[in-house]
N, C-alpha and C. Protein backbone atom coordinates (compact mmCIF):
# COMPACT_ATOMS: atom_id res chain seq x y z
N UNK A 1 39.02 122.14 -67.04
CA UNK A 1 39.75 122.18 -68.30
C UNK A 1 40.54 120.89 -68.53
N UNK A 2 40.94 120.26 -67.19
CA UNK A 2 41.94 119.63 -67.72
C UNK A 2 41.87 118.25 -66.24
N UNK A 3 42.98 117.46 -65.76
CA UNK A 3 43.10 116.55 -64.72
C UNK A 3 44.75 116.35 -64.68
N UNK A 4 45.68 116.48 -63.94
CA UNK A 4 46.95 116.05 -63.83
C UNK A 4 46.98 114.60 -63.76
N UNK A 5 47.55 113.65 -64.28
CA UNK A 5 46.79 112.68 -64.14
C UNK A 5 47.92 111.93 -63.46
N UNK A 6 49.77 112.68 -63.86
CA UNK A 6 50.70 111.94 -62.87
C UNK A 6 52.01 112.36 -63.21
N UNK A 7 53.10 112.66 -62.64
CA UNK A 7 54.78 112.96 -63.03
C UNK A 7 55.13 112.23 -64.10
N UNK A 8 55.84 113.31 -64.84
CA UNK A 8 56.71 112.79 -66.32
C UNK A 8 58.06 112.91 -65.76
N UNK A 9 58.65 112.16 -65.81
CA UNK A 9 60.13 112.14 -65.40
C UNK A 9 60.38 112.82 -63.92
N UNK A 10 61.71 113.11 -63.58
CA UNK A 10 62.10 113.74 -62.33
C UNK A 10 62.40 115.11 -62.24
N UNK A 11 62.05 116.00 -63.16
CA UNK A 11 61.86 117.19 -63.09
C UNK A 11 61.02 118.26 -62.69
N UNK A 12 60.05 117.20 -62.43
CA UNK A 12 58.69 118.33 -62.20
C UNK A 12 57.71 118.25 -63.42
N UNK A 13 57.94 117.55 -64.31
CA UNK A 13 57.20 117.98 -65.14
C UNK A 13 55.96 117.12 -65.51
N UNK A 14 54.64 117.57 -65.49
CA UNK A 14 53.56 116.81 -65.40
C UNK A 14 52.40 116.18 -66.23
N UNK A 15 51.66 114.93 -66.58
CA UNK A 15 51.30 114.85 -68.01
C UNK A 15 49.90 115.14 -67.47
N UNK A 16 49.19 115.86 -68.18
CA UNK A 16 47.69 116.07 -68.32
C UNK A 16 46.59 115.89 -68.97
N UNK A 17 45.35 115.48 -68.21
CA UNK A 17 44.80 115.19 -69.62
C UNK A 17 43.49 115.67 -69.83
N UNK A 18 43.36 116.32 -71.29
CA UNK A 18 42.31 117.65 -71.63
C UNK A 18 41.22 116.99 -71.37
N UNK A 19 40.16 117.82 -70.87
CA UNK A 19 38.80 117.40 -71.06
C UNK A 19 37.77 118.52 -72.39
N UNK A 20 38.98 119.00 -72.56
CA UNK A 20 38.41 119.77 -74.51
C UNK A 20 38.82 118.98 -75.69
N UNK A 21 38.29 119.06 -76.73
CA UNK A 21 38.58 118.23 -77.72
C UNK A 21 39.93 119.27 -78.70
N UNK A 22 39.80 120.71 -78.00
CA UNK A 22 40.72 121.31 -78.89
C UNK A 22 42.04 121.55 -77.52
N UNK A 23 43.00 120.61 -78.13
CA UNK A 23 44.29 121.00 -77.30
C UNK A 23 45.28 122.17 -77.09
N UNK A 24 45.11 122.56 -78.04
CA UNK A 24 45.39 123.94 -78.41
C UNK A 24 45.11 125.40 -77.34
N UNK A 25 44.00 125.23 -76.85
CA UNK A 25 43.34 126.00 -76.25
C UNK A 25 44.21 125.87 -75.33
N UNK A 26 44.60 124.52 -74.33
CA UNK A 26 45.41 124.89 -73.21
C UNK A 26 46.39 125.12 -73.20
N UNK A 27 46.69 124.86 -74.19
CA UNK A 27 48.28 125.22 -74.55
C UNK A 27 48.34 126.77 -74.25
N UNK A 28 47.47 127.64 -74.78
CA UNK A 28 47.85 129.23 -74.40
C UNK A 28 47.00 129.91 -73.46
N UNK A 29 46.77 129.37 -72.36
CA UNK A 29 45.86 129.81 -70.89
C UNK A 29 47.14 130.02 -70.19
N UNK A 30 47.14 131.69 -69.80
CA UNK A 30 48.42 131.70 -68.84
C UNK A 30 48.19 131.46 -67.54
N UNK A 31 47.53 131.12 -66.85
CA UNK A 31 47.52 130.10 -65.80
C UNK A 31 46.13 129.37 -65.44
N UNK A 32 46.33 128.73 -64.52
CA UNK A 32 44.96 127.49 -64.17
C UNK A 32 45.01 127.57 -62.70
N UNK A 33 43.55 127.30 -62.21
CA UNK A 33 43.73 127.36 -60.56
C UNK A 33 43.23 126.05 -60.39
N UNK A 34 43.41 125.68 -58.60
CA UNK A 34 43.09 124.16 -58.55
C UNK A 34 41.87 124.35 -57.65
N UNK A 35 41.18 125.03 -58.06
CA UNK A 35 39.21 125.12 -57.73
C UNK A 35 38.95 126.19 -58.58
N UNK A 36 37.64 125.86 -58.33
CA UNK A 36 36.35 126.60 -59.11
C UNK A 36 36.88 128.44 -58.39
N UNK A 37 37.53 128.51 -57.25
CA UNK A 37 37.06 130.05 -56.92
C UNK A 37 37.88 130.44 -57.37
N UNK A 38 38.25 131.89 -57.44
CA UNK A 38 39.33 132.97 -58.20
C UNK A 38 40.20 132.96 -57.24
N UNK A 39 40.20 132.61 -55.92
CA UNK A 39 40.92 132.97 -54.95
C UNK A 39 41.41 131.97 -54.55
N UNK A 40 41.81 130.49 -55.71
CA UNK A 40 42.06 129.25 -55.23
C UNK A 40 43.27 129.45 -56.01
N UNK A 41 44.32 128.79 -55.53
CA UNK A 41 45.76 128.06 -55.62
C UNK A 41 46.23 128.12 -57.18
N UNK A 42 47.16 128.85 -57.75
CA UNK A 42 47.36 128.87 -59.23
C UNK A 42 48.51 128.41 -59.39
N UNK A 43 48.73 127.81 -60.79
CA UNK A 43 49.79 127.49 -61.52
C UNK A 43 49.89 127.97 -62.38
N UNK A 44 51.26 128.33 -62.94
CA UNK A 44 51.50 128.78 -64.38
C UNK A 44 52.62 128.18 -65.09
N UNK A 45 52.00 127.67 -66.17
CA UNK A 45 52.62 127.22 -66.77
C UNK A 45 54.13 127.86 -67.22
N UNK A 46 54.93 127.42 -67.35
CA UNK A 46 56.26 127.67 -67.84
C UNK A 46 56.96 126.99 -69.41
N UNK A 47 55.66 126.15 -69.51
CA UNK A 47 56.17 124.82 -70.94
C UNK A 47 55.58 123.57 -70.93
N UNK A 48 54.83 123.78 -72.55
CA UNK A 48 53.83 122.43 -72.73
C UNK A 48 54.36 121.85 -73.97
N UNK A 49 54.04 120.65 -73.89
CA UNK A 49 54.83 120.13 -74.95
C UNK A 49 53.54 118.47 -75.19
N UNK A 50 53.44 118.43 -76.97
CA UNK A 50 52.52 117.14 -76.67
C UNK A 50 53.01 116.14 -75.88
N UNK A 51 52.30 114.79 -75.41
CA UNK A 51 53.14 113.64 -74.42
C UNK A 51 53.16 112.75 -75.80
N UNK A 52 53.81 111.83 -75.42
CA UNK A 52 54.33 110.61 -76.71
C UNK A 52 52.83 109.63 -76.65
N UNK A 53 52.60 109.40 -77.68
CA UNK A 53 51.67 108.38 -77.29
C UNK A 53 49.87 108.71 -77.36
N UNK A 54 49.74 109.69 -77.58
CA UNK A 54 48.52 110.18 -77.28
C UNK A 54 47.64 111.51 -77.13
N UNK A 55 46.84 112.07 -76.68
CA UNK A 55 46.09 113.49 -76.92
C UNK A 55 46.73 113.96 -75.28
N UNK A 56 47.21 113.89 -74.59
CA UNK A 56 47.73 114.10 -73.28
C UNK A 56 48.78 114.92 -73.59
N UNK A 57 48.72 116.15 -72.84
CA UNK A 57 49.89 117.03 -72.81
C UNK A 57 50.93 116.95 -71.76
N UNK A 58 52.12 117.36 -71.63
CA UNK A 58 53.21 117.50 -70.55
C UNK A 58 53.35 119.10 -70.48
N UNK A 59 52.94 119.25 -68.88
CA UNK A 59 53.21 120.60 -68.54
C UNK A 59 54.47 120.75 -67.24
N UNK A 60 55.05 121.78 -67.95
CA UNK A 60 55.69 122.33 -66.86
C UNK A 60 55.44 123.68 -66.21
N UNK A 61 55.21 123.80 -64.73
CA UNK A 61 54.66 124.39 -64.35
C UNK A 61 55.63 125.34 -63.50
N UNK A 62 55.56 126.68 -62.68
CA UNK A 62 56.51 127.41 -62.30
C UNK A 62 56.42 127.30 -60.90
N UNK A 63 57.69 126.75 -59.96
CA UNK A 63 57.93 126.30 -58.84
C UNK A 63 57.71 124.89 -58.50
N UNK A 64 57.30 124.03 -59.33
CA UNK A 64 57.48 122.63 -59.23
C UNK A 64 58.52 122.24 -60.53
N UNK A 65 58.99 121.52 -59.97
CA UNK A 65 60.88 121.18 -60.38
C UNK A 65 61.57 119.88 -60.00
N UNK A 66 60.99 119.34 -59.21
CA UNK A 66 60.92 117.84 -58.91
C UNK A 66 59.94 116.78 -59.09
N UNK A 67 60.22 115.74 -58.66
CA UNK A 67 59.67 114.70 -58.66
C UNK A 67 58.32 114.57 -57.46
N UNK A 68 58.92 114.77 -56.57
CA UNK A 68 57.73 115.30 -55.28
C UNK A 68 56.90 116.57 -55.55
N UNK A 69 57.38 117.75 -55.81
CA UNK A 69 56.52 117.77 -56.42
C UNK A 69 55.57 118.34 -57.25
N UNK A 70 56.08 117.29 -58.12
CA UNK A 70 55.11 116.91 -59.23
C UNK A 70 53.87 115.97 -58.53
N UNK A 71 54.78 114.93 -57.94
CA UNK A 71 53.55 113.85 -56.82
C UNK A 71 52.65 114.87 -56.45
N UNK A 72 52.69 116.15 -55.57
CA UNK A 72 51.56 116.45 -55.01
C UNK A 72 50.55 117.09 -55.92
N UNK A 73 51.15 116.85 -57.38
CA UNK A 73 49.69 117.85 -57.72
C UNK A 73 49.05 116.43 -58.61
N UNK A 74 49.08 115.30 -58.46
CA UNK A 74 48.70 113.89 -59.23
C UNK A 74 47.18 114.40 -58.82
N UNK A 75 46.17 113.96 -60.03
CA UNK A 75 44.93 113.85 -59.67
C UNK A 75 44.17 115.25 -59.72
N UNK A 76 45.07 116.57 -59.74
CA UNK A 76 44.30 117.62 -59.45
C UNK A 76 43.78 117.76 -60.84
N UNK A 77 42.61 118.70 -60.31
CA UNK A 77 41.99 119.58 -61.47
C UNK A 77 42.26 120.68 -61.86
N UNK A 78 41.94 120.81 -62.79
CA UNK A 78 42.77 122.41 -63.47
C UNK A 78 41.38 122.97 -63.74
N UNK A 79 41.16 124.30 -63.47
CA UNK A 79 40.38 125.43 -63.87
C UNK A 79 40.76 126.52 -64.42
N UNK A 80 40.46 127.21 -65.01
CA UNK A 80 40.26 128.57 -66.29
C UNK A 80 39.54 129.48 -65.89
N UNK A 81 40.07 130.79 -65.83
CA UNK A 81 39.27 131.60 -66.04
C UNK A 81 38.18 131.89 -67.50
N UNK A 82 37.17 132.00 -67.54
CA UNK A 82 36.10 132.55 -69.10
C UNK A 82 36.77 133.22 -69.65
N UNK A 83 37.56 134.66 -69.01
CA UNK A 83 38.06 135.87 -70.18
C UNK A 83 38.98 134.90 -70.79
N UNK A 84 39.82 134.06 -70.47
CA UNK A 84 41.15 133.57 -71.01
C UNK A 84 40.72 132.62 -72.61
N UNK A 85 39.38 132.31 -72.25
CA UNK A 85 39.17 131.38 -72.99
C UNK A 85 38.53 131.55 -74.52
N UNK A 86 38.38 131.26 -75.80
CA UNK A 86 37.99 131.94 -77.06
C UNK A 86 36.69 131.86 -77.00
N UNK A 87 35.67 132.64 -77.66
CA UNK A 87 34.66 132.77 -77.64
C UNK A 87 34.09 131.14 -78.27
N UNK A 88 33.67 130.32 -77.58
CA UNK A 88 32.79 129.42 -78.66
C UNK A 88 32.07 129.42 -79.93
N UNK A 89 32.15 128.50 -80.74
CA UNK A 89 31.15 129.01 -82.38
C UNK A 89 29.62 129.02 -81.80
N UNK A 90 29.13 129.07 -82.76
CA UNK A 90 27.41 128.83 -82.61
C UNK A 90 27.53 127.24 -82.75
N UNK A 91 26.48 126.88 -81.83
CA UNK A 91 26.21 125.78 -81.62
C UNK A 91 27.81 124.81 -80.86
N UNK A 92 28.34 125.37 -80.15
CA UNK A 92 29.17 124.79 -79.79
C UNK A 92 29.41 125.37 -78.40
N UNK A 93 30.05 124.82 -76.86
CA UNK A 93 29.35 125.14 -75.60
C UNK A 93 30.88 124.40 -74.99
N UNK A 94 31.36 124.51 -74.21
CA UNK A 94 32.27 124.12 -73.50
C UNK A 94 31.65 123.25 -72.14
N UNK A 95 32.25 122.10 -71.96
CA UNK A 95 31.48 121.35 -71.17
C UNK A 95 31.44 121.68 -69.90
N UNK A 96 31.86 122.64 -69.37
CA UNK A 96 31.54 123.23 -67.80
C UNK A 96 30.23 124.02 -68.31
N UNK A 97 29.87 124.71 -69.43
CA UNK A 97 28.63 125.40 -69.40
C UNK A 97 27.46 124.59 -69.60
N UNK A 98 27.75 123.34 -69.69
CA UNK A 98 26.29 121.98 -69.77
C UNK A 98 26.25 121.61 -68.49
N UNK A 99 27.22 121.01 -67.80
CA UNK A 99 27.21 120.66 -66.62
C UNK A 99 26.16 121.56 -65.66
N UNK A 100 25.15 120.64 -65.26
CA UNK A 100 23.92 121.19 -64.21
C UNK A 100 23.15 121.58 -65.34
N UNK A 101 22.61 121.29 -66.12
CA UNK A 101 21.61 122.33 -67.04
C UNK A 101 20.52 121.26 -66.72
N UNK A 102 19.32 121.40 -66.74
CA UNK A 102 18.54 120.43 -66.50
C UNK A 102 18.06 120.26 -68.27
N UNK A 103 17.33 119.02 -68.28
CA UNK A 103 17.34 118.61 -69.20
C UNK A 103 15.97 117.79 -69.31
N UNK A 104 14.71 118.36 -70.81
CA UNK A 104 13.94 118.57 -70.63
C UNK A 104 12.89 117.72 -71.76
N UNK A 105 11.90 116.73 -71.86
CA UNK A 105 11.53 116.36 -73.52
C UNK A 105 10.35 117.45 -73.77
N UNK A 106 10.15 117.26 -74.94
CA UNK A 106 9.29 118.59 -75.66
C UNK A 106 8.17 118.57 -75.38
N UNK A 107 7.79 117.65 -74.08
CA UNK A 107 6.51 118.36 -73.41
C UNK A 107 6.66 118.85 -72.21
N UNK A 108 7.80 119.09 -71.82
CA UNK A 108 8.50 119.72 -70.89
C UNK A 108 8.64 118.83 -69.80
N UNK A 109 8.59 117.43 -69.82
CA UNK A 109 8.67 116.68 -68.31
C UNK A 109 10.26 116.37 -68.50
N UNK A 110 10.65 117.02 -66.94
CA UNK A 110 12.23 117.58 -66.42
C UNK A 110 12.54 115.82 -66.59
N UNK A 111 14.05 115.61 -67.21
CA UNK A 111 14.49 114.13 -67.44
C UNK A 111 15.73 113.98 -66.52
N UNK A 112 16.39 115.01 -66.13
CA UNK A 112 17.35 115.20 -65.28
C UNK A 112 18.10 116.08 -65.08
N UNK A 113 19.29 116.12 -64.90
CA UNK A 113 19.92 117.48 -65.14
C UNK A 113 21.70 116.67 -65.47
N UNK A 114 22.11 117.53 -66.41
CA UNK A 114 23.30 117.08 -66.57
C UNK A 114 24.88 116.82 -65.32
N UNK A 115 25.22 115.63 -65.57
CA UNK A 115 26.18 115.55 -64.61
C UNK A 115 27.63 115.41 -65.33
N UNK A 116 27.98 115.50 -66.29
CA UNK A 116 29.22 115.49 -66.96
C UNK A 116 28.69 115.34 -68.35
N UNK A 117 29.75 115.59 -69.14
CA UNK A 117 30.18 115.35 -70.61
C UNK A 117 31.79 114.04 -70.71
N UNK A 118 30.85 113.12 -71.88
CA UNK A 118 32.08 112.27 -71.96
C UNK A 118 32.19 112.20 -73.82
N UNK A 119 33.02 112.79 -73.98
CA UNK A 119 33.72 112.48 -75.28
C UNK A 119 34.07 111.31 -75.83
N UNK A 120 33.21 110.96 -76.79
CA UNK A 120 33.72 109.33 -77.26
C UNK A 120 33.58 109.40 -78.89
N UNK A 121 34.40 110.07 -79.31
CA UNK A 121 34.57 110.10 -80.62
C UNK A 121 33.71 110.95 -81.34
N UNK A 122 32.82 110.63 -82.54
CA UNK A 122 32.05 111.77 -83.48
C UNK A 122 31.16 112.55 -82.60
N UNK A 123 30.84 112.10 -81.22
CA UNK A 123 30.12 112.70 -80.58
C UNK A 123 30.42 112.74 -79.24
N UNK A 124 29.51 113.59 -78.46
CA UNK A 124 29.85 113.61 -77.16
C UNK A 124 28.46 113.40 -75.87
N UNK A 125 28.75 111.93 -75.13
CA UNK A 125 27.76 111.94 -74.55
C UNK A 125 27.42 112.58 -73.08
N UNK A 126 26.04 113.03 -72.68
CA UNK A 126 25.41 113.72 -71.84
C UNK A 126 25.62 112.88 -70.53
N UNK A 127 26.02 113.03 -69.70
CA UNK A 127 25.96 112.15 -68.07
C UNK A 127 24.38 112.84 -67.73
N UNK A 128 23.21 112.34 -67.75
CA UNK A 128 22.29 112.67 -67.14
C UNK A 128 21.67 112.36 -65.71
N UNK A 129 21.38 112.90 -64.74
CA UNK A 129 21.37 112.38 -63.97
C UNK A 129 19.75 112.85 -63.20
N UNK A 130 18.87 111.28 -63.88
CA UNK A 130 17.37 111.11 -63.66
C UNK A 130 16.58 111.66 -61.97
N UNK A 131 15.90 112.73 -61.70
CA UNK A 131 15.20 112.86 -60.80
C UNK A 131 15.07 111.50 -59.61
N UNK A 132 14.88 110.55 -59.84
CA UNK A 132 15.21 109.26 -59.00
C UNK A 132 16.91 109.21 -58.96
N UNK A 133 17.51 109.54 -59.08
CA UNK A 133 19.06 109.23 -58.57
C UNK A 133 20.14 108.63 -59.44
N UNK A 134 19.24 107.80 -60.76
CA UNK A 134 19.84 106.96 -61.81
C UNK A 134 20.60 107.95 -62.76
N UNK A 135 21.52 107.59 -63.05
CA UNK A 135 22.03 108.13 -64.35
C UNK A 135 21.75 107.43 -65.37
N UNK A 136 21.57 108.41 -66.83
CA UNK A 136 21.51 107.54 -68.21
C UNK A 136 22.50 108.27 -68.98
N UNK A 137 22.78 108.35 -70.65
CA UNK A 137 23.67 108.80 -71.23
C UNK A 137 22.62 108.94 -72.30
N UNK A 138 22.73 110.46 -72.80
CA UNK A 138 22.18 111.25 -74.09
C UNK A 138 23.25 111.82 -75.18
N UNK A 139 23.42 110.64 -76.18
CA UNK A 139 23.95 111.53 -77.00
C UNK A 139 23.96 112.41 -77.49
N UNK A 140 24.82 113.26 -77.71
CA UNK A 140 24.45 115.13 -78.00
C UNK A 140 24.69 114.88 -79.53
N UNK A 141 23.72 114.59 -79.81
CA UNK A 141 23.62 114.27 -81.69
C UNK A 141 22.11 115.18 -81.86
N UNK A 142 21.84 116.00 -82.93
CA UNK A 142 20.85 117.02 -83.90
C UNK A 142 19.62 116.43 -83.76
N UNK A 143 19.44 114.84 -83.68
CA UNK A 143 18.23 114.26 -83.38
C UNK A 143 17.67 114.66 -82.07
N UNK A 144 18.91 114.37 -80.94
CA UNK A 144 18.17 114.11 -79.89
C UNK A 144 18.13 115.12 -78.76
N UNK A 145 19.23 116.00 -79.37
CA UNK A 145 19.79 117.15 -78.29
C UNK A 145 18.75 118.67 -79.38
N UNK A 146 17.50 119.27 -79.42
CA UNK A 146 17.25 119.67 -79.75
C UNK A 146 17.51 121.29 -79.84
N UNK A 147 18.00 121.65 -78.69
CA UNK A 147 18.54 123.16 -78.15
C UNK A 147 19.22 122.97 -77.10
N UNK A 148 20.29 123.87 -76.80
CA UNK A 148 20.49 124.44 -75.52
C UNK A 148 20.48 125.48 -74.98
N UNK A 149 20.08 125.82 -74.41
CA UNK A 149 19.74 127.20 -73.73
C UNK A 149 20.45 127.85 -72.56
N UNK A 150 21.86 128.38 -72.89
CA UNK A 150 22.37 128.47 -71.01
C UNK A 150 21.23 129.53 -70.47
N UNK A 151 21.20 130.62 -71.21
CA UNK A 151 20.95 131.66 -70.41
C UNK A 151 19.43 131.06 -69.71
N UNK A 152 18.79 130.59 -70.09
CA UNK A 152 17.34 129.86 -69.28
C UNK A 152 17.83 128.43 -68.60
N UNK A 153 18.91 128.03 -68.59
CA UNK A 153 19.70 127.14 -68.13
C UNK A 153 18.87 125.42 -68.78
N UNK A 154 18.35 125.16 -69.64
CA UNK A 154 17.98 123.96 -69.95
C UNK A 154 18.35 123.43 -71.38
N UNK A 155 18.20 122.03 -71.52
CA UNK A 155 18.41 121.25 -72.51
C UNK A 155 17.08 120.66 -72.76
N UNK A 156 16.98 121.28 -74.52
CA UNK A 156 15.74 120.28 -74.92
C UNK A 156 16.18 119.24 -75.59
N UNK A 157 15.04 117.70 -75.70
CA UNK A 157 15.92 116.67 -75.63
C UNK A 157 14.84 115.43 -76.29
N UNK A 158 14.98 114.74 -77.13
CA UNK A 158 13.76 113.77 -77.57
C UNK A 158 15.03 112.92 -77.81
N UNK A 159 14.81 112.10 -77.03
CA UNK A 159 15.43 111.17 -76.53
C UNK A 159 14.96 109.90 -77.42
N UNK A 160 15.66 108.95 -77.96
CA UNK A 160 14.94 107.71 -78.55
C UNK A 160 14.16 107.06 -77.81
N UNK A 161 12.94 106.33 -78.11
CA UNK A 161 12.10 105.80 -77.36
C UNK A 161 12.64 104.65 -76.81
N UNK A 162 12.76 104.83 -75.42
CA UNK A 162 13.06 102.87 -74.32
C UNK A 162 14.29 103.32 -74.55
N UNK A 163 14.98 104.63 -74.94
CA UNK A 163 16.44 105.07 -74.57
C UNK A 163 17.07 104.92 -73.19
N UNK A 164 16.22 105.83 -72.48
CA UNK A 164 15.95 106.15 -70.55
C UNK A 164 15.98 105.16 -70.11
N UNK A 165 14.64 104.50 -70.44
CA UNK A 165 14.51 103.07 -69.47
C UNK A 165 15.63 101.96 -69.86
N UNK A 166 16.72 101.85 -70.72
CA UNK A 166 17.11 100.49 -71.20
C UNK A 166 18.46 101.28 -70.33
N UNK A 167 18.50 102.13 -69.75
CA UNK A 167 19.55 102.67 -68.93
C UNK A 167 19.45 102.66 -67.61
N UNK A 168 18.42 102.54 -67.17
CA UNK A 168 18.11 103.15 -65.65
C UNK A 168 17.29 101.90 -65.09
């Protein structure tokens, strides 16, 4: 959901930064764990507030209250439970549910499988990561991102021609 990225002042209080384009959303998750399992390490928030300067939020969290620490949670990741989270529109996917999807052109030869989502403005590009080891980047634009499919877990994908190769 999110990355601590470092202490706001000497209170404890910490700036974060979303990996959703809607900020909002974290703002009302009553807590976040620091792994993927249910049975990993939680925080709860106590008070978010925007940070000056930018799409980065300041959280305050319950039992961190200093400056130290705040230090120990620099760098962590924040995770969500699904129930907490709003149902997505159609055609719209939260980037932990792309992550690993393999990814496929419309004669079905496998192109890679996704390794992240990076947000860069009107669009958001694909971290693909090519059967040989290379990564390339697929913009998730109507041209080229043709479907996604979680429940069969793949991405169909017509990729611009000498797209792949002018990457890899």
């Amino acid at each position: 959901m999110a990355r601590i990225t470092r202490p706001h002042g000497l209170k404890g209080e910490v700036r974060v930064q979303p990996f959703l384009s809607d900020r909002e959303i974290l703002k009302a998750l009553p807590v976040f764990y620091l792994a993927k399992e249910a049975s990993a390490p939680i925080l709860e928030p106590v008070g978010v507030r925007d940070a000056p300067g930018g799409r980065d939020l300041l959280f305050r969290f319950r039992g961190v209250a200093d400056l130290s620490a705040a230090e120990a949670l620099r760098g962590k990741v924040l995770y969500a439970e699904l129930s907490h989270l709003p149902e997505p529109e159609e055609e719209e996917y939260y980037y932990f549910q792309l992550e690993g999807l393999e990814v496929r052109d419309e004669e079905g030869k496998v192109l890679g499988r996704v390794r992240g989502v990076m947000p860069v403005g009107p669009y958001d590009l694909l971290e693909v990561e090519a059967p040989e080891g290379k990564s390339f980047y697929l913009p998730m634009v109507e041209e080229m991102v043709l479907r996604v499919d979680l429940s069969e877990g793949y991405i169909l994908a017509r990729p611009l021609p000498g797209l792949i190769e002018a990457q890899t």
